[in-house]
N, C-alpha and C. Protein backbone atom coordinates (compact mmCIF):
# COMPACT_ATOMS: atom_id res chain seq x y z
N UNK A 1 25.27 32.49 -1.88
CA UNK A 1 25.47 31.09 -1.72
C UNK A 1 25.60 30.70 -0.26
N UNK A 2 25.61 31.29 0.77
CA UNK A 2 25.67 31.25 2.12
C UNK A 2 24.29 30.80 2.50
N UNK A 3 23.51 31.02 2.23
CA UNK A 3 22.01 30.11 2.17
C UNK A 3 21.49 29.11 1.62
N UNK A 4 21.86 27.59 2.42
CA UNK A 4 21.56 26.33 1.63
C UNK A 4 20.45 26.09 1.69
N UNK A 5 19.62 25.31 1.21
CA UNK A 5 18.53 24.42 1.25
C UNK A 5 18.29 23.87 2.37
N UNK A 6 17.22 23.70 2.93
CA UNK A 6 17.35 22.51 3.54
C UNK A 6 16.75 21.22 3.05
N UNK A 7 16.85 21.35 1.70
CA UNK A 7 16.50 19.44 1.14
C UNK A 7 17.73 19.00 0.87
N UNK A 8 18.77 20.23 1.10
CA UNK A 8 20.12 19.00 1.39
C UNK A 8 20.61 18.35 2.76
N UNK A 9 20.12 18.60 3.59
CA UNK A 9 19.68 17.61 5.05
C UNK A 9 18.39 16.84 5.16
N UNK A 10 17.91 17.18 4.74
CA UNK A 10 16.02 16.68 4.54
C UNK A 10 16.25 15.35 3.73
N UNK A 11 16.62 15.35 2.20
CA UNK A 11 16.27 14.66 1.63
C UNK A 11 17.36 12.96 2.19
N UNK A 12 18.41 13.24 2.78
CA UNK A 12 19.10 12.05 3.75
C UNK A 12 17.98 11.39 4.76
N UNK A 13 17.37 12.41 5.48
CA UNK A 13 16.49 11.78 6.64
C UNK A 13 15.49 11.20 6.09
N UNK A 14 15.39 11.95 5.28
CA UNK A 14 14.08 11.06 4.67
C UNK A 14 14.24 9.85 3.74
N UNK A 15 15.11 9.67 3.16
CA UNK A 15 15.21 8.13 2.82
C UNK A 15 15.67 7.21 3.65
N UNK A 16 16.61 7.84 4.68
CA UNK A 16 16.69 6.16 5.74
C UNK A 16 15.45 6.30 6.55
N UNK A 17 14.35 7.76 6.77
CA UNK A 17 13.29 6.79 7.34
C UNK A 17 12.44 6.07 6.69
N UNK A 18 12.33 6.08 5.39
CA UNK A 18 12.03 5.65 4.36
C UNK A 18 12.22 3.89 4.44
N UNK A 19 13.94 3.59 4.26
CA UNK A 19 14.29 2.68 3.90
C UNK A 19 14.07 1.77 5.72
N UNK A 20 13.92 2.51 6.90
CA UNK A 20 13.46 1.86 8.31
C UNK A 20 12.02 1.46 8.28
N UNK A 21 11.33 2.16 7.15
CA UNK A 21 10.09 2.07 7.42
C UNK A 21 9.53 0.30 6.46
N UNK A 22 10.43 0.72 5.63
CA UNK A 22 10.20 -0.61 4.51
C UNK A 22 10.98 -1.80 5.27
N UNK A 23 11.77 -1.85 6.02
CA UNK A 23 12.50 -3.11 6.49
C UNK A 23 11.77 -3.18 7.98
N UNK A 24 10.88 -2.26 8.46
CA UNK A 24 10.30 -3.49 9.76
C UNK A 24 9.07 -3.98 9.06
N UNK A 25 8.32 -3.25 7.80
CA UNK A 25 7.06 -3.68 7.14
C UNK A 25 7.77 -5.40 6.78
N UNK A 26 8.50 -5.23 6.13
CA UNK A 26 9.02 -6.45 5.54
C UNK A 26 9.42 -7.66 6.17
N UNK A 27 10.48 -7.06 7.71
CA UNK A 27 11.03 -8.33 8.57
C UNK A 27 9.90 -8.78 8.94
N UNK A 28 9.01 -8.64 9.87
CA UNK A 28 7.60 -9.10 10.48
C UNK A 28 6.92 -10.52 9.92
N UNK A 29 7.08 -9.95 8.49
CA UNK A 29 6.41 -10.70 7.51
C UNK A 29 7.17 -12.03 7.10
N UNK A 30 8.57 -12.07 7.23
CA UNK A 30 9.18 -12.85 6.69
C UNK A 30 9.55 -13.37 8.06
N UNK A 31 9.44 -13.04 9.15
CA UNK A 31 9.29 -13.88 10.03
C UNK A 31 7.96 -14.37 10.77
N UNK A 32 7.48 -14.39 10.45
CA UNK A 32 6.06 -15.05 10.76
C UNK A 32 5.71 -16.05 9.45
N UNK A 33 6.40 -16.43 8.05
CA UNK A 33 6.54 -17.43 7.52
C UNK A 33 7.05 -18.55 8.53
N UNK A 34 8.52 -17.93 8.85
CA UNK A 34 9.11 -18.95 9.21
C UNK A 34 8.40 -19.38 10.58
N UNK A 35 7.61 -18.86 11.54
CA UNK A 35 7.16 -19.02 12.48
C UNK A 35 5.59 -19.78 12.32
N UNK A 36 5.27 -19.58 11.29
CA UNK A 36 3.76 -20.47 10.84
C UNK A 36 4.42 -21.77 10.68
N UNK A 37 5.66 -21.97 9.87
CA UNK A 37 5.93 -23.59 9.65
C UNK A 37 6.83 -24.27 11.01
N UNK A 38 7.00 -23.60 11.50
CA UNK A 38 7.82 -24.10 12.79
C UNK A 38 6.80 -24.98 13.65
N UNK A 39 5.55 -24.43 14.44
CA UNK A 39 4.78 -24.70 15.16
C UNK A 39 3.99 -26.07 14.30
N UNK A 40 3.59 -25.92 12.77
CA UNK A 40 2.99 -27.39 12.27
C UNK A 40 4.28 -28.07 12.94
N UNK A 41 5.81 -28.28 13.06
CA UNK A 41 6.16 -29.41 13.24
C UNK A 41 6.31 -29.70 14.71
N UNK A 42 6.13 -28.93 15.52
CA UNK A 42 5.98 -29.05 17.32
C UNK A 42 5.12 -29.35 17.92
N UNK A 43 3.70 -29.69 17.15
CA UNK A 43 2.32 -30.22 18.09
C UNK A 43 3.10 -31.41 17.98
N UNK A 44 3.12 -32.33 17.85
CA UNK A 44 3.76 -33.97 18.16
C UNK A 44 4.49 -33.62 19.69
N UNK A 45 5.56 -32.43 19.78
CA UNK A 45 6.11 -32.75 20.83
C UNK A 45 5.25 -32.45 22.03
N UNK A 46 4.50 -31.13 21.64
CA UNK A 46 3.91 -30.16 22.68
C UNK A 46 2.64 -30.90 23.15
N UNK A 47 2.03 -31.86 22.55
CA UNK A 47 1.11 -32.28 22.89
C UNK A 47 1.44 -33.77 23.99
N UNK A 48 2.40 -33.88 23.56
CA UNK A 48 2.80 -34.95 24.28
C UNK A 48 3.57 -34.37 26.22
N UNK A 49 3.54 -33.18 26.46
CA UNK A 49 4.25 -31.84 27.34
C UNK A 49 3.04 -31.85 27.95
N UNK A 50 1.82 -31.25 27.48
CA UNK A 50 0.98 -30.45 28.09
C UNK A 50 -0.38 -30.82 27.45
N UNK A 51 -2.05 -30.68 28.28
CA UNK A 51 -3.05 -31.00 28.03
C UNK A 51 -3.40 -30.69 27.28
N UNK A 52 -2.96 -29.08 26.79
CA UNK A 52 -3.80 -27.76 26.20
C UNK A 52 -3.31 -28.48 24.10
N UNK A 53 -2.21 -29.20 24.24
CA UNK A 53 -1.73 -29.95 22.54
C UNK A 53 -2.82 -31.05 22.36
N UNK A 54 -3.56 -31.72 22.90
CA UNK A 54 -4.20 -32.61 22.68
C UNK A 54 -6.12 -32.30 23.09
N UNK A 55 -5.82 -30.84 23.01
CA UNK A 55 -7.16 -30.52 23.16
C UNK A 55 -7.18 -29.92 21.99
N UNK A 56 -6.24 -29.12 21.74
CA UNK A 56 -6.31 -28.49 19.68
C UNK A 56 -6.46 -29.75 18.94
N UNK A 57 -5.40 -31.01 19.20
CA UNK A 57 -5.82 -32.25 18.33
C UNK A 57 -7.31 -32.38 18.40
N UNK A 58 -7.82 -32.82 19.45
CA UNK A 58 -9.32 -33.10 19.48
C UNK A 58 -10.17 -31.96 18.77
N UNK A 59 -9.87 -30.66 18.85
CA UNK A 59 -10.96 -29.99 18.20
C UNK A 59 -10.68 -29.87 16.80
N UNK A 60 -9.24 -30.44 16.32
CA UNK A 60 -9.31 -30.18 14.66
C UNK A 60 -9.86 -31.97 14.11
N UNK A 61 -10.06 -32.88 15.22
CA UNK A 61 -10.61 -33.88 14.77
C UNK A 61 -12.04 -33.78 14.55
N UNK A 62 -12.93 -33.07 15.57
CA UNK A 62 -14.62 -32.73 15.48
C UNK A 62 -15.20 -31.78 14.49
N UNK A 63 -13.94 -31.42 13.79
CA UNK A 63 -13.99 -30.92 12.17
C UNK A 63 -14.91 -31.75 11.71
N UNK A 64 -15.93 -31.44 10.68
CA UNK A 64 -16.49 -32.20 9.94
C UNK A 64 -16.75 -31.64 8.58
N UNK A 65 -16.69 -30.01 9.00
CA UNK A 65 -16.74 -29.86 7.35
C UNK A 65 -16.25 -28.42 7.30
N UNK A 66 -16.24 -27.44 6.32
CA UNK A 66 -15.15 -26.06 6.48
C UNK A 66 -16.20 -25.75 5.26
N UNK A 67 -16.29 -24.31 5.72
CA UNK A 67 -17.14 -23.15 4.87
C UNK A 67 -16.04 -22.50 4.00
N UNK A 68 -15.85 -22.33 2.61
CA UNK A 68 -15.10 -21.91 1.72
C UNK A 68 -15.27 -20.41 1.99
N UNK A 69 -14.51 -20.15 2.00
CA UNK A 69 -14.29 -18.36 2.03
C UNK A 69 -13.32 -17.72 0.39
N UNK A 70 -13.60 -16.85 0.47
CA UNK A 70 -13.30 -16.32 -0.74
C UNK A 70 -11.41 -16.28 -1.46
N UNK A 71 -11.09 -16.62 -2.30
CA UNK A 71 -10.09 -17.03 -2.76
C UNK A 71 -9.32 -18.44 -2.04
N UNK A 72 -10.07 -19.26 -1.42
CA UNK A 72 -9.65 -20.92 -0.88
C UNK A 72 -9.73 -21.85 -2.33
N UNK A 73 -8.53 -22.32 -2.55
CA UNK A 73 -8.52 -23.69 -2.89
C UNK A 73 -8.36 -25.06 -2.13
N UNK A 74 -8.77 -26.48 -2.70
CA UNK A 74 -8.90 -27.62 -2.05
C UNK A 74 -7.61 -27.19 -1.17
N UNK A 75 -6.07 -26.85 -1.88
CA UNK A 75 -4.80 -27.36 -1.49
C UNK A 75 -4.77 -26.40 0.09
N UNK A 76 -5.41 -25.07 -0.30
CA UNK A 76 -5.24 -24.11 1.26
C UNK A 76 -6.05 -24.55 1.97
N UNK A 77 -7.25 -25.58 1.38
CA UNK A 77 -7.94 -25.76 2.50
C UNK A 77 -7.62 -27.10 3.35
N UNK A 78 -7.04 -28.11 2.50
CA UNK A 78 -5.74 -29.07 3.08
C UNK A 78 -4.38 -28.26 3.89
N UNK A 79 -4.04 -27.23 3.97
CA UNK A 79 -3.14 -26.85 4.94
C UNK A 79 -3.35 -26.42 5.94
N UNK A 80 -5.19 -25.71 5.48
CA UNK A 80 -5.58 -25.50 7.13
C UNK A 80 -6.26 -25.97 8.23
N UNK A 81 -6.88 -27.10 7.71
CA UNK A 81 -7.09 -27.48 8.01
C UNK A 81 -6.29 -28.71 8.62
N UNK A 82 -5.17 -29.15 7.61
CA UNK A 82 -4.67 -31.04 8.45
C UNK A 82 -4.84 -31.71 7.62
N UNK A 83 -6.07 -31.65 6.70
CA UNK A 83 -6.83 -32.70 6.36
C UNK A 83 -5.91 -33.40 4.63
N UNK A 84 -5.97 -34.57 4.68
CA UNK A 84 -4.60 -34.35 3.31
C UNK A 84 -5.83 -33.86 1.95
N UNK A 85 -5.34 -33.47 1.00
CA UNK A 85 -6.15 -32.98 0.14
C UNK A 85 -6.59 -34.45 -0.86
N UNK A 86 -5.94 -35.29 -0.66
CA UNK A 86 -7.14 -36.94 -1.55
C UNK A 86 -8.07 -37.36 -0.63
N UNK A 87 -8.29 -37.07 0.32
CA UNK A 87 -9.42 -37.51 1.70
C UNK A 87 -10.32 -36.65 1.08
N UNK A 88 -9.74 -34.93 1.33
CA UNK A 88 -10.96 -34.04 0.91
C UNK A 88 -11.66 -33.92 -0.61
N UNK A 89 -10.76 -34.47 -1.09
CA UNK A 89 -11.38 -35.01 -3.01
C UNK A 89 -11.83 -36.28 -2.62
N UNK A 90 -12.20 -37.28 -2.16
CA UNK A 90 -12.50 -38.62 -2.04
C UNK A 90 -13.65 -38.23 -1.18
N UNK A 91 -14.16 -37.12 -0.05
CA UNK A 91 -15.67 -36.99 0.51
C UNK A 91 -16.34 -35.90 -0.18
N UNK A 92 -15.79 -35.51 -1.03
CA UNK A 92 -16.04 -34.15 -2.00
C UNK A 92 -15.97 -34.76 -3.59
N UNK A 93 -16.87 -35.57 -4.39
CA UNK A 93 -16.53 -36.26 -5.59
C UNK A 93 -17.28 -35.24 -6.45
N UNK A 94 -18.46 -34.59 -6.34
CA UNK A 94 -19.20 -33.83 -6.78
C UNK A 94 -18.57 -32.62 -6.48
N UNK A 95 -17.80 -31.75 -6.19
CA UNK A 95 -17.01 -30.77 -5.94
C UNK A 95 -16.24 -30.24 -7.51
N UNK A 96 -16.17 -29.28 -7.71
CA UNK A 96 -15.24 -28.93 -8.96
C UNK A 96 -14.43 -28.28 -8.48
N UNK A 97 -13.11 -28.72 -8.31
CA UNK A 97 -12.08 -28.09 -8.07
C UNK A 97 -11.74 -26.74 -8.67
N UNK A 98 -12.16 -26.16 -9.85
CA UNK A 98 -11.63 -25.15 -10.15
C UNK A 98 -12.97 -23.77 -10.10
N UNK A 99 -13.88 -24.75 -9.50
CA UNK A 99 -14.83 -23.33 -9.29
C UNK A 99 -15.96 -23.38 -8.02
N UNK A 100 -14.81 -23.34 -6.63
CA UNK A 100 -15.02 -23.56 -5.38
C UNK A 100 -16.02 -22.26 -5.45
N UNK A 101 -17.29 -22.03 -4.24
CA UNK A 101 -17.62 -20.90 -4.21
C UNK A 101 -17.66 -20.40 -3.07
N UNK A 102 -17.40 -19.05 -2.61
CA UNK A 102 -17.79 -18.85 -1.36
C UNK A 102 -18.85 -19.08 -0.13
N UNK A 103 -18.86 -19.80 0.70
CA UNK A 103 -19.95 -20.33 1.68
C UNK A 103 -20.30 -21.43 1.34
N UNK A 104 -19.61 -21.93 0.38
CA UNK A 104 -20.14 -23.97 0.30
C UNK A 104 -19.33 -24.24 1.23
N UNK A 105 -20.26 -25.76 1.12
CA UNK A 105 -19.39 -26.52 2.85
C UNK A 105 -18.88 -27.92 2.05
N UNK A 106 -17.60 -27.72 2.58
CA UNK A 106 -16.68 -29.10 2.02
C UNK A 106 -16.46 -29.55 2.93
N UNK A 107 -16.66 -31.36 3.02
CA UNK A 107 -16.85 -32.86 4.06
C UNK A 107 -15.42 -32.56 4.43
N UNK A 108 -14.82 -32.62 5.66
CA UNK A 108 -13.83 -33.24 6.08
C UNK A 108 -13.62 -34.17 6.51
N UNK A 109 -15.11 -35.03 7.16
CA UNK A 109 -14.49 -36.16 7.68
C UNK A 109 -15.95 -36.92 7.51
N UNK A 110 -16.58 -37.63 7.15
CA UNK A 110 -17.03 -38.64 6.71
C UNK A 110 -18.47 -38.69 8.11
């Protein structure tokens, strides 16, 4: 009995690197939520600061239309665009909402 294992030191290290490995996969992620919705509400200020906010305004205005990529609905394509999603159903009437396809082009702006 003077000869232990060593998966009775092993198997400790290996679950907290385990459990280090799952909590930076995880924090990253859950902060870059909160960091995607932060910035939609700071162009108002930032653009009003500096040139470089009112040059992103201008280029999401010369939008005119957005290529569907694979798993997009109207509503993701209203968030990524800006655009509210009854504008993009109101230049899109012929559009079927529930069977968007990849590489069609939906009107954003008239």
């Amino acid at each position: 009995m003077s000869h232990r294992s060593p998966a009775r030191w092993l198997a400790p290290v290996v679950l907290v690197t385990c459990a280090v490995a799952v909590y930076v996969v995880v924090k990253p992620s859950s902060s870059d939520n909160g960091a995607s919705t932060t910035p939609a509400a700071r162009p108002a200020t930032d653009s009003k600061q500096s040139t470089g906010g009112t040059k992103a305004h201008k280029s999401q205005t010369k939008r005119h239309s957005y290529v569907v990529k694979p798993g997009d609905t109207l509503s993701s394509i209203a968030l990524k665009t800006g655009v509210p999603l009854a504008r993009i159903e109101a230049l899109n009437p012929n559009v079927d909402t529930q069977s968007l396809q990849a590489g069609q082009r939906i009107k954003l702006a008239p």
